[in-house]
PDB file of N, CA and C in Angstrom:
ATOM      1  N   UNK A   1     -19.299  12.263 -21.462  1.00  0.00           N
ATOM      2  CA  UNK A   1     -19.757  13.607 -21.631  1.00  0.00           C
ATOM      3  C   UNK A   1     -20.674  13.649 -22.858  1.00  0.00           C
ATOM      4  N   UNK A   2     -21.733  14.290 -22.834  1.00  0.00           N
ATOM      5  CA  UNK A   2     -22.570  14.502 -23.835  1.00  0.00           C
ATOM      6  C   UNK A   2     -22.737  15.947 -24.079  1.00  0.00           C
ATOM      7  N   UNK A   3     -22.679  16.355 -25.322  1.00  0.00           N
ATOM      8  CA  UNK A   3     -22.812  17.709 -26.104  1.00  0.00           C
ATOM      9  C   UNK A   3     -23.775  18.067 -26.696  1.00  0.00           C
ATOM     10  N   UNK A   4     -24.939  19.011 -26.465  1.00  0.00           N
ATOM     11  CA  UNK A   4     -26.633  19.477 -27.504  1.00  0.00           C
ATOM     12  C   UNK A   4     -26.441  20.974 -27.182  1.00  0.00           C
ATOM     13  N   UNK A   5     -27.506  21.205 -27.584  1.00  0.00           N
ATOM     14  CA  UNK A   5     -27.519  22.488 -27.703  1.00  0.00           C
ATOM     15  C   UNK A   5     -28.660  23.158 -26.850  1.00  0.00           C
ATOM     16  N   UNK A   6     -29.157  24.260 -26.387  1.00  0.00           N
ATOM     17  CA  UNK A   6     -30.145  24.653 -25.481  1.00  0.00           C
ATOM     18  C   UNK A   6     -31.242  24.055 -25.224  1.00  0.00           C
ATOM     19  N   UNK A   7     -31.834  23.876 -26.307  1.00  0.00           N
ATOM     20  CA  UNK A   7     -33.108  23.248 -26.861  1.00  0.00           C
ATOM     21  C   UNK A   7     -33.535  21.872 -25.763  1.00  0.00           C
ATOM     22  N   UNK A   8     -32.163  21.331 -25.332  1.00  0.00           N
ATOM     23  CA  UNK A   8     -32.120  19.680 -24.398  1.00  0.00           C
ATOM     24  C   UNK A   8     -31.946  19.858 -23.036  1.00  0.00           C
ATOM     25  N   UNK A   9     -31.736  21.505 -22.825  1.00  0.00           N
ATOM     26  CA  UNK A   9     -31.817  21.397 -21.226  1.00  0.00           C
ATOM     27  C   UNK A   9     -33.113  21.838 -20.511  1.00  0.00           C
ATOM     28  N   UNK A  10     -32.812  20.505 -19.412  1.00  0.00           N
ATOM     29  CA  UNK A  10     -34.192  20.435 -18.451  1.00  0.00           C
ATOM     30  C   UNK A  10     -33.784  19.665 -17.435  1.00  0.00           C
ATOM     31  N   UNK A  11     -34.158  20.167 -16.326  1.00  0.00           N
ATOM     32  CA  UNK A  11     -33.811  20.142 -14.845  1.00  0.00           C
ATOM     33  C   UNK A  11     -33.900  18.028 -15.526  1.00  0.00           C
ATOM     34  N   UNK A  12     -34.632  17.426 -15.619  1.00  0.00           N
ATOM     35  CA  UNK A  12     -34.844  16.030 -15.717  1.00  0.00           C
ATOM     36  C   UNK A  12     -34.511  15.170 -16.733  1.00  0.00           C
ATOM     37  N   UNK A  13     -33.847  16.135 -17.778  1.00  0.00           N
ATOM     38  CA  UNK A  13     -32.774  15.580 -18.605  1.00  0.00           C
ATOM     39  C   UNK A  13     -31.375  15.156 -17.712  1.00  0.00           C
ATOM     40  N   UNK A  14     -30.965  16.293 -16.925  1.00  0.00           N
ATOM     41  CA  UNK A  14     -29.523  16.471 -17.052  1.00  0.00           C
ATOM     42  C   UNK A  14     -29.281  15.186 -15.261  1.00  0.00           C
ATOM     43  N   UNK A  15     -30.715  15.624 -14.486  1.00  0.00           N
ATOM     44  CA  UNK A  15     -30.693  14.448 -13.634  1.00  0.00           C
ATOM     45  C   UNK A  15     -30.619  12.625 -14.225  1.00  0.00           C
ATOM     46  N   UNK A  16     -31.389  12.679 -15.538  1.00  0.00           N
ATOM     47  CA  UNK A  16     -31.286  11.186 -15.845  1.00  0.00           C
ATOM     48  C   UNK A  16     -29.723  11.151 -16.581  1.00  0.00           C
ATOM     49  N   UNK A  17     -29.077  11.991 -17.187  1.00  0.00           N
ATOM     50  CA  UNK A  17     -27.426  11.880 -17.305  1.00  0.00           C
ATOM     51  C   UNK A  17     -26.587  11.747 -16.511  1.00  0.00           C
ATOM     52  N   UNK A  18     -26.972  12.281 -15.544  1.00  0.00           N
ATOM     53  CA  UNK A  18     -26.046  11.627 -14.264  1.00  0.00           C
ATOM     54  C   UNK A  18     -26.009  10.795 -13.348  1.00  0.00           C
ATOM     55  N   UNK A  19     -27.291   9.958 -13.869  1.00  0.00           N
ATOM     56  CA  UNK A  19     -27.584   9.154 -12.937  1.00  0.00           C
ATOM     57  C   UNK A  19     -26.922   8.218 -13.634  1.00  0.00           C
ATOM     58  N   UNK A  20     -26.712   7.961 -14.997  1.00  0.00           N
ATOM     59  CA  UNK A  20     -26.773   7.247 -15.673  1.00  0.00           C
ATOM     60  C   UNK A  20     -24.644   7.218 -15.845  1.00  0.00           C
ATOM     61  N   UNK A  21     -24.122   7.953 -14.914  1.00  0.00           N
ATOM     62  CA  UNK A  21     -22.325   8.715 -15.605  1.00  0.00           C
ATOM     63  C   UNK A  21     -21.997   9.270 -16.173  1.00  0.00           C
ATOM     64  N   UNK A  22     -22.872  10.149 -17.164  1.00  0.00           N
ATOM     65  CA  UNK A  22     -22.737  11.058 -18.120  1.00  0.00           C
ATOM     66  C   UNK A  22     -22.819  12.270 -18.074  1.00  0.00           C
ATOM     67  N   UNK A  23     -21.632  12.997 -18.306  1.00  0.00           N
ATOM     68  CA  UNK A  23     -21.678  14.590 -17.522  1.00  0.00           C
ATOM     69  C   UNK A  23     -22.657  15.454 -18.678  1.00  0.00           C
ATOM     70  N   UNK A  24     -23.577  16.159 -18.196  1.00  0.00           N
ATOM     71  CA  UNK A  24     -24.195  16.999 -19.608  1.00  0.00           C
ATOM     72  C   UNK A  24     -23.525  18.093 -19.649  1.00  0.00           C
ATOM     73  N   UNK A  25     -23.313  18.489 -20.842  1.00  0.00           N
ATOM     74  CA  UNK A  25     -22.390  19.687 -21.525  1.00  0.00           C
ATOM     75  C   UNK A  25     -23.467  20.671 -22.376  1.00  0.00           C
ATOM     76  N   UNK A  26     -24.072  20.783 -22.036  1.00  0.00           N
ATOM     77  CA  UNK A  26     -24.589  21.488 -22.904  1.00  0.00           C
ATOM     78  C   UNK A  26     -25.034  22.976 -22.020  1.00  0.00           C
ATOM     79  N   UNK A  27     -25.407  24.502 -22.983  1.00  0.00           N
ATOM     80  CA  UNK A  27     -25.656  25.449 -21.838  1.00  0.00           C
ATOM     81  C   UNK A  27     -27.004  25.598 -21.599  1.00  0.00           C
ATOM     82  N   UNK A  28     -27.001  26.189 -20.491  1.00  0.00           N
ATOM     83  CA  UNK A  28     -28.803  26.506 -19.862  1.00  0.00           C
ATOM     84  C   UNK A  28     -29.059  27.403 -20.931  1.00  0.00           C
ATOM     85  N   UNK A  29     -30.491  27.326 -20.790  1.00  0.00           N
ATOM     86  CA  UNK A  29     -31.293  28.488 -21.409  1.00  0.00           C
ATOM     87  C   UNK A  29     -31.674  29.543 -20.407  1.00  0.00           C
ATOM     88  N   UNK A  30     -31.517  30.797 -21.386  1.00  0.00           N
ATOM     89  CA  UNK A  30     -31.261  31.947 -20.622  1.00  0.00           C
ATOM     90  C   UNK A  30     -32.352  32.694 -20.758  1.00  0.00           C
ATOM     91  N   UNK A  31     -33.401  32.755 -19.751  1.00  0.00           N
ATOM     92  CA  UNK A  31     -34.784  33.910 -20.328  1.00  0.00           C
ATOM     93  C   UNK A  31     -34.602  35.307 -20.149  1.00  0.00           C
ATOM     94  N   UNK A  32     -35.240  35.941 -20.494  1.00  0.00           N
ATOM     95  CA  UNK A  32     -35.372  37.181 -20.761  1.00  0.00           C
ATOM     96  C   UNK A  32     -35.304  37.517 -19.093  1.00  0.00           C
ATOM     97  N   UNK A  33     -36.048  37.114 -18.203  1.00  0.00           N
ATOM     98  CA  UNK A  33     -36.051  38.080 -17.249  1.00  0.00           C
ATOM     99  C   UNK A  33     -34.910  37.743 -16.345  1.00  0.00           C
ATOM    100  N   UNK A  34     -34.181  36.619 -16.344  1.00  0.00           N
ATOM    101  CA  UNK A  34     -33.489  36.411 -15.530  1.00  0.00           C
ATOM    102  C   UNK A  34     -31.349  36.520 -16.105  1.00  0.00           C
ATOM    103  N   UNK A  35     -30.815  36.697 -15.003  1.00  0.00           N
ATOM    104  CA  UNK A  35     -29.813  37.296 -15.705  1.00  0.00           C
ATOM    105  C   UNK A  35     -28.741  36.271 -15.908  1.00  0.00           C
ATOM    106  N   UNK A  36     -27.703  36.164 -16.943  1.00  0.00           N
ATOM    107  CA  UNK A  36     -26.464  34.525 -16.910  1.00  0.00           C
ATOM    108  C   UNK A  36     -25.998  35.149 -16.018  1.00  0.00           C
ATOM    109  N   UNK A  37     -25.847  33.695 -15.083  1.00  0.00           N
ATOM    110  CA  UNK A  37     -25.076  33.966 -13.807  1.00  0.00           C
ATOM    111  C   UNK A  37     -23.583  32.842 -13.799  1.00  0.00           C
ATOM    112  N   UNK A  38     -22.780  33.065 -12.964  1.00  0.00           N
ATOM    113  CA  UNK A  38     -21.513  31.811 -13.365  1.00  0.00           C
ATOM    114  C   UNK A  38     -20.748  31.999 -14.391  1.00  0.00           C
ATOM    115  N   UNK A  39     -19.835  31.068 -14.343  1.00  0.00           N
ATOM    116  CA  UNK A  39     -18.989  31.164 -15.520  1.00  0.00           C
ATOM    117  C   UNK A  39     -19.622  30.286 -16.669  1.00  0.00           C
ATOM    118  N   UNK A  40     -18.797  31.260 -18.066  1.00  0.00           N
ATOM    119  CA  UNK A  40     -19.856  29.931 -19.111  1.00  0.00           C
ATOM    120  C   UNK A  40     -19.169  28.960 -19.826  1.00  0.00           C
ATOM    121  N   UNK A  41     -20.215  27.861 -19.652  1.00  0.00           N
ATOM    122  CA  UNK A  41     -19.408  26.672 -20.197  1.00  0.00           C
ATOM    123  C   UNK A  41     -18.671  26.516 -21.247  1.00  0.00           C
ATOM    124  N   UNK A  42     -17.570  26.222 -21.047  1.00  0.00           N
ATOM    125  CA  UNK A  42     -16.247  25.602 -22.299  1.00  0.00           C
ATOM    126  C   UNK A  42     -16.808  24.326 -22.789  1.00  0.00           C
ATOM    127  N   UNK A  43     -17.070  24.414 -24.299  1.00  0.00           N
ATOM    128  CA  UNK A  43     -17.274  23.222 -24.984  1.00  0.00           C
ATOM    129  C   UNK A  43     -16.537  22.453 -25.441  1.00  0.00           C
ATOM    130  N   UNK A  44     -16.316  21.259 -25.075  1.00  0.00           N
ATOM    131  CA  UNK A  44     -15.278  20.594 -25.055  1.00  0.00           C
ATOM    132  C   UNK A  44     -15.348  20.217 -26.467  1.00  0.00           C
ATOM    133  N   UNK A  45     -16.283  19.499 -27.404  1.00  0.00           N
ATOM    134  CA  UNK A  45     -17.414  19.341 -28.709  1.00  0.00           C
ATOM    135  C   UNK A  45     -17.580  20.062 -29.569  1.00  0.00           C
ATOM    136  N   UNK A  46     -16.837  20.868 -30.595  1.00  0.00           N
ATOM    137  CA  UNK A  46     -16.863  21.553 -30.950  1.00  0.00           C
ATOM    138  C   UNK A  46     -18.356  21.234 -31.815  1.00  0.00           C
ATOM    139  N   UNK A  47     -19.605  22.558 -32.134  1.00  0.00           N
ATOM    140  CA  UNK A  47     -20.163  22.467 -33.195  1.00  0.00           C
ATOM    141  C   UNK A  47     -20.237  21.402 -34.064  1.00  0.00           C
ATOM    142  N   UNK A  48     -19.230  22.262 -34.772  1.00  0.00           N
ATOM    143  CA  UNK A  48     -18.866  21.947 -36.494  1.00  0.00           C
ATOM    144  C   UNK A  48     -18.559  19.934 -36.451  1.00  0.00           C
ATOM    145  N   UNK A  49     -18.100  19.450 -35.610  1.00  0.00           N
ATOM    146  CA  UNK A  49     -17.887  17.736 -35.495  1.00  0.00           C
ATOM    147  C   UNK A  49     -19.529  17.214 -35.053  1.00  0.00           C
ATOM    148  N   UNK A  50     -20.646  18.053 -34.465  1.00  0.00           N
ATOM    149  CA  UNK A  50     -21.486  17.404 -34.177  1.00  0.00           C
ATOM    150  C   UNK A  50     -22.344  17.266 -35.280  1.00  0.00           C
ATOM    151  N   UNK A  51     -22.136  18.637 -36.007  1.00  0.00           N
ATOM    152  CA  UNK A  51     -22.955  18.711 -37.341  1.00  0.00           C
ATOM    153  C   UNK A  51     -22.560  17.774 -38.987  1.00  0.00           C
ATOM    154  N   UNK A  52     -20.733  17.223 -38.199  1.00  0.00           N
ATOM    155  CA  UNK A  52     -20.265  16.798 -39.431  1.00  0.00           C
ATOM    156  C   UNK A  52     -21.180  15.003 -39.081  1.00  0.00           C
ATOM    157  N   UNK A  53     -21.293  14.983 -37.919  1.00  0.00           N
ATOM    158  CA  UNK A  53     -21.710  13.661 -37.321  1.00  0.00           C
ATOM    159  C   UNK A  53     -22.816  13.581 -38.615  1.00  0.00           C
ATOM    160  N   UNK A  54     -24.241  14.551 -38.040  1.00  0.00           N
ATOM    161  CA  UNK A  54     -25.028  14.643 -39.085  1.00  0.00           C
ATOM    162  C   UNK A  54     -24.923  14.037 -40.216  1.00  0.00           C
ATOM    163  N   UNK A  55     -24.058  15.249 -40.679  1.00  0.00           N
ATOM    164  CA  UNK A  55     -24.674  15.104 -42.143  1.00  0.00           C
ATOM    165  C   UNK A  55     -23.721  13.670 -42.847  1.00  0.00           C
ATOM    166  N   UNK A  56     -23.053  12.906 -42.203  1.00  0.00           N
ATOM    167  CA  UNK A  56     -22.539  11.496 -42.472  1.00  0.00           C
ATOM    168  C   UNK A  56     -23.510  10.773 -42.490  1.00  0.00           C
ATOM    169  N   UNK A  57     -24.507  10.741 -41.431  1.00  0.00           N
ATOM    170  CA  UNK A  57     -25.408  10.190 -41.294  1.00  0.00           C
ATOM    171  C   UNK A  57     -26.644  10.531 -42.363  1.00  0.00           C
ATOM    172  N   UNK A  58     -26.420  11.628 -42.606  1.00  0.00           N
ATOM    173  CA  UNK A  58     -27.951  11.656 -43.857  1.00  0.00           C
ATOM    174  C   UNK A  58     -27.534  11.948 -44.909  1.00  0.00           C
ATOM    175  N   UNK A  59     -26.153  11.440 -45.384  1.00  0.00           N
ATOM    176  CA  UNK A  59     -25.268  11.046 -46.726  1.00  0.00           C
ATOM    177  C   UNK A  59     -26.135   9.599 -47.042  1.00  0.00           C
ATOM    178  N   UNK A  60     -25.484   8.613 -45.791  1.00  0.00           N
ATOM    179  CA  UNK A  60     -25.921   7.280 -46.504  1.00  0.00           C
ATOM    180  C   UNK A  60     -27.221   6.670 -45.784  1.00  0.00           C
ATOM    181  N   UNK A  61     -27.172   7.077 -44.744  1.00  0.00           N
ATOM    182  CA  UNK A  61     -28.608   6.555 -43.368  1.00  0.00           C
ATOM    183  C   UNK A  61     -29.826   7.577 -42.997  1.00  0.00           C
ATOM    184  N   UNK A  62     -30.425   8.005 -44.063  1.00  0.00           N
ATOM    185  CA  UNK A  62     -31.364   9.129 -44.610  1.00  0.00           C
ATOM    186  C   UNK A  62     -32.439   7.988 -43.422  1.00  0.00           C
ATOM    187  N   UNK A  63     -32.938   6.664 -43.268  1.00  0.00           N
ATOM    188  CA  UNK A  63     -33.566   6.019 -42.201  1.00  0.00           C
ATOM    189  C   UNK A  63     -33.286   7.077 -40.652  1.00  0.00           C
ATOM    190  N   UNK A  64     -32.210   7.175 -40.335  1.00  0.00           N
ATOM    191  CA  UNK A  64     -31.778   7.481 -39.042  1.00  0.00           C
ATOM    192  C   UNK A  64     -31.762   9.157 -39.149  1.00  0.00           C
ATOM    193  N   UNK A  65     -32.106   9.844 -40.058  1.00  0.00           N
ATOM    194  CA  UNK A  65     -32.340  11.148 -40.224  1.00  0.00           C
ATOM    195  C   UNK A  65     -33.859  11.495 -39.733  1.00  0.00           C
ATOM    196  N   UNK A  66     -34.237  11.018 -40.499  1.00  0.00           N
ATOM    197  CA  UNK A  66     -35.783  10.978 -40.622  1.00  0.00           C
ATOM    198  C   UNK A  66     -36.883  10.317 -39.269  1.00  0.00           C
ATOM    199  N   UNK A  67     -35.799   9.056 -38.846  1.00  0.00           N
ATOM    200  CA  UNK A  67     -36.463   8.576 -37.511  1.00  0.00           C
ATOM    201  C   UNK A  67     -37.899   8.193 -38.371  1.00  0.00           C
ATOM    202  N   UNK A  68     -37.665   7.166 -38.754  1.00  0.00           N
ATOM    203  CA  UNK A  68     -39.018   6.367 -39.477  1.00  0.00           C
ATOM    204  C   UNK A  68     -39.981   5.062 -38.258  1.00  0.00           C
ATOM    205  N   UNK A  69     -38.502   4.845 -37.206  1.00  0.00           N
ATOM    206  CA  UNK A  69     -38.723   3.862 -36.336  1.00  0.00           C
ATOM    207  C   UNK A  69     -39.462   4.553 -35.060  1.00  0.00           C
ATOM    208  N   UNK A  70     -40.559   3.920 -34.623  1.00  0.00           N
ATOM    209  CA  UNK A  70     -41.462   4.108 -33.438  1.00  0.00           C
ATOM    210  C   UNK A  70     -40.327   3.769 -32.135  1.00  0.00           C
ATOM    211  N   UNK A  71     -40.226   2.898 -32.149  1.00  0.00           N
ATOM    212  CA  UNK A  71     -39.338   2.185 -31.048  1.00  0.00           C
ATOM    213  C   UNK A  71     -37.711   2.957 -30.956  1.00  0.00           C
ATOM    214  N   UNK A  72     -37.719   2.816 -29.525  1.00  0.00           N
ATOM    215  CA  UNK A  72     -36.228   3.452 -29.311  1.00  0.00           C
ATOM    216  C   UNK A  72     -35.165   2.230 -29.653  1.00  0.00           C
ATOM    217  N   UNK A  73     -35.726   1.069 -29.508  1.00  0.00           N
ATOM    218  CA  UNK A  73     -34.849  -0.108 -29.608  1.00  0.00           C
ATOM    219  C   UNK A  73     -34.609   0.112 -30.719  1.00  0.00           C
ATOM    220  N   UNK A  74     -35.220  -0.103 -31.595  1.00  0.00           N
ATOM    221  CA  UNK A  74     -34.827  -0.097 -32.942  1.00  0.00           C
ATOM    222  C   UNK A  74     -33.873   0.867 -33.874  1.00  0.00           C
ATOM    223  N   UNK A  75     -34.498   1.903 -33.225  1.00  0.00           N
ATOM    224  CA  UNK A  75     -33.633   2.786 -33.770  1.00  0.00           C
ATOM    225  C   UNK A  75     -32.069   2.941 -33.563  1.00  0.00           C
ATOM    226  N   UNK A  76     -32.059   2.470 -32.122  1.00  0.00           N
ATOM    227  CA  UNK A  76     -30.534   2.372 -31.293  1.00  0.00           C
ATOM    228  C   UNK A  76     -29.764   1.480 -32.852  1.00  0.00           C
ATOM    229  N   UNK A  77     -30.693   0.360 -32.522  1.00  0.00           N
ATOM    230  CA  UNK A  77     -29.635  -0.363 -33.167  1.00  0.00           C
ATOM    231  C   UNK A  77     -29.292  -0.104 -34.890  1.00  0.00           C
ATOM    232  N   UNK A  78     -30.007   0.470 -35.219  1.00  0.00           N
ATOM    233  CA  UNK A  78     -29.962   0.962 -36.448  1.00  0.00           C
ATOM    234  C   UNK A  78     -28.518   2.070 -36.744  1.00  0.00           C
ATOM    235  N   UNK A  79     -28.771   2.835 -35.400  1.00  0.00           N
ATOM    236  CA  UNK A  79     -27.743   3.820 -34.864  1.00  0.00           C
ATOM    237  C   UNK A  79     -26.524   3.044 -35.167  1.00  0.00           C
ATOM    238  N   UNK A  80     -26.418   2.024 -34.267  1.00  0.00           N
ATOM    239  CA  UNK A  80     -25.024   1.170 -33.948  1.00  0.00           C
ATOM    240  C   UNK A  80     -25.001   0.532 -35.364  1.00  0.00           C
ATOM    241  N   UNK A  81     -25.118  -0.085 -36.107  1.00  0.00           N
ATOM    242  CA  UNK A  81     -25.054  -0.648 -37.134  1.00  0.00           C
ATOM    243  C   UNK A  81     -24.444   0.378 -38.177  1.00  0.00           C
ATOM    244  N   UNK A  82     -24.967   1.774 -38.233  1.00  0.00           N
ATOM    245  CA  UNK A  82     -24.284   2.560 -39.004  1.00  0.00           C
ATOM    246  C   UNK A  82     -23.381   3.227 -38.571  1.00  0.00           C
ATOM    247  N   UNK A  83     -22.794   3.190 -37.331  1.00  0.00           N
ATOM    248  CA  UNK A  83     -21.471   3.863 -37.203  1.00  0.00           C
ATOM    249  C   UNK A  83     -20.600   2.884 -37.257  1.00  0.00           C
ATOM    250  N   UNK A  84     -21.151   1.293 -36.895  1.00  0.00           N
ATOM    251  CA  UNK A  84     -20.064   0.232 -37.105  1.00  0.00           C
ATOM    252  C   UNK A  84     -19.695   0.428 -38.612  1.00  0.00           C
ATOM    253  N   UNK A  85     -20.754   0.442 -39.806  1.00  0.00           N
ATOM    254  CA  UNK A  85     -20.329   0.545 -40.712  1.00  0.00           C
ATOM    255  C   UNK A  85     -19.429   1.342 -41.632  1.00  0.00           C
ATOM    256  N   UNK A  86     -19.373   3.089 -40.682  1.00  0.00           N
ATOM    257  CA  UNK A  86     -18.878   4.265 -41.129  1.00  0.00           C
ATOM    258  C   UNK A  86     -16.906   3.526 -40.428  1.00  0.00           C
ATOM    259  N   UNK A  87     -17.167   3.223 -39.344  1.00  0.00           N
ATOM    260  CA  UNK A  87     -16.077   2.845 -38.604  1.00  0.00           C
ATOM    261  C   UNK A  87     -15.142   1.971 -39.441  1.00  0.00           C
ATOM    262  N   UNK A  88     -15.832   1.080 -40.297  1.00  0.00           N
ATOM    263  CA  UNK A  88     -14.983  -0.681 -41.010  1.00  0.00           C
ATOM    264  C   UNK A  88     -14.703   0.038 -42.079  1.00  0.00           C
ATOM    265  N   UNK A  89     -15.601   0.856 -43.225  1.00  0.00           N
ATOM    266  CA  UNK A  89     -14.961   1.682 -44.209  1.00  0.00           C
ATOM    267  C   UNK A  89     -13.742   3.092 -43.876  1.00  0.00           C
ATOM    268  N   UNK A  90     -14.112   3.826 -42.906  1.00  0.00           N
ATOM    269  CA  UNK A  90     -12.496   4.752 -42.734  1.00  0.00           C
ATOM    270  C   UNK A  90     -11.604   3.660 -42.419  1.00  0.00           C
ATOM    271  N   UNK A  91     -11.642   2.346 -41.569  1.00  0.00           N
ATOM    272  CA  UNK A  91     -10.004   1.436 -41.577  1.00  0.00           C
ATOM    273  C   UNK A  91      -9.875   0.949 -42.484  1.00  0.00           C
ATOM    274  N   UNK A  92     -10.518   0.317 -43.620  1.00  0.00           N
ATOM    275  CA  UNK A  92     -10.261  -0.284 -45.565  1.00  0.00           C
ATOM    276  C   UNK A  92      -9.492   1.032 -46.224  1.00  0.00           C
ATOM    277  N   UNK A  93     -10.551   2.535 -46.033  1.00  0.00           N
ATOM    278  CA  UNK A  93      -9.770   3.369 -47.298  1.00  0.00           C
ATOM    279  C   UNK A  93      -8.352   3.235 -46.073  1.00  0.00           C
ATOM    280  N   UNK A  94      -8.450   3.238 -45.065  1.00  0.00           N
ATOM    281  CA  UNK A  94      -6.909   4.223 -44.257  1.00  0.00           C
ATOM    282  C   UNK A  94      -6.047   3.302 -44.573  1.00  0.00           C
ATOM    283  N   UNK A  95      -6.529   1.756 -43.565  1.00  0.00           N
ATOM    284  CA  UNK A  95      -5.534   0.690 -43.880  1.00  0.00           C
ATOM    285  C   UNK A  95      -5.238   0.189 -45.349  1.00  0.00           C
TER     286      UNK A  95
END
């Protein structure tokens, strides 16, 4: 499941998430002329954990804030490298 905010929905976003196994969570955007229809989505994601994600990330990896990298490769792994690292320091202070 993946969690964003309005701003990420598009008929060809939410098709390449599911193509891919990934349910999108996030809500439609609602225009002016047309009316919310359905029930509205329960966020499983709260906010406040996506934003704490953040700002962990532009505590020590101000690189991965900023998106300095052209390449998606790169950046991925830049990604993975700093949550491995956030991951090995909470088990040292816990353990």
């Amino acid at each position: 499941m993946l969690a964003a905010d309005k701003g990420y929905d598009s008929h060809e976003k939410r098709e390449q998430l599911r193509k891919r196994g990934i349910r999108p969570q996030f809500p439609k955007r609602v225009y002016k002329s047309k009316k919310h229809r359905g029930r509205p989505i329960k966020s499983d994601t709260p906010r406040f954990q996506q934003e704490r994600c953040f700002s962990w990330f532009q505590r020590k990896y101000r690189r991965l804030v900023v998106r300095w990298e052209r390449q998606s490769l790169v950046f991925d792994g830049f990604l993975t490298l700093a949550t491995i690292h956030m991951w090995i320091t909470k088990i040292i202070l816990v353990g």
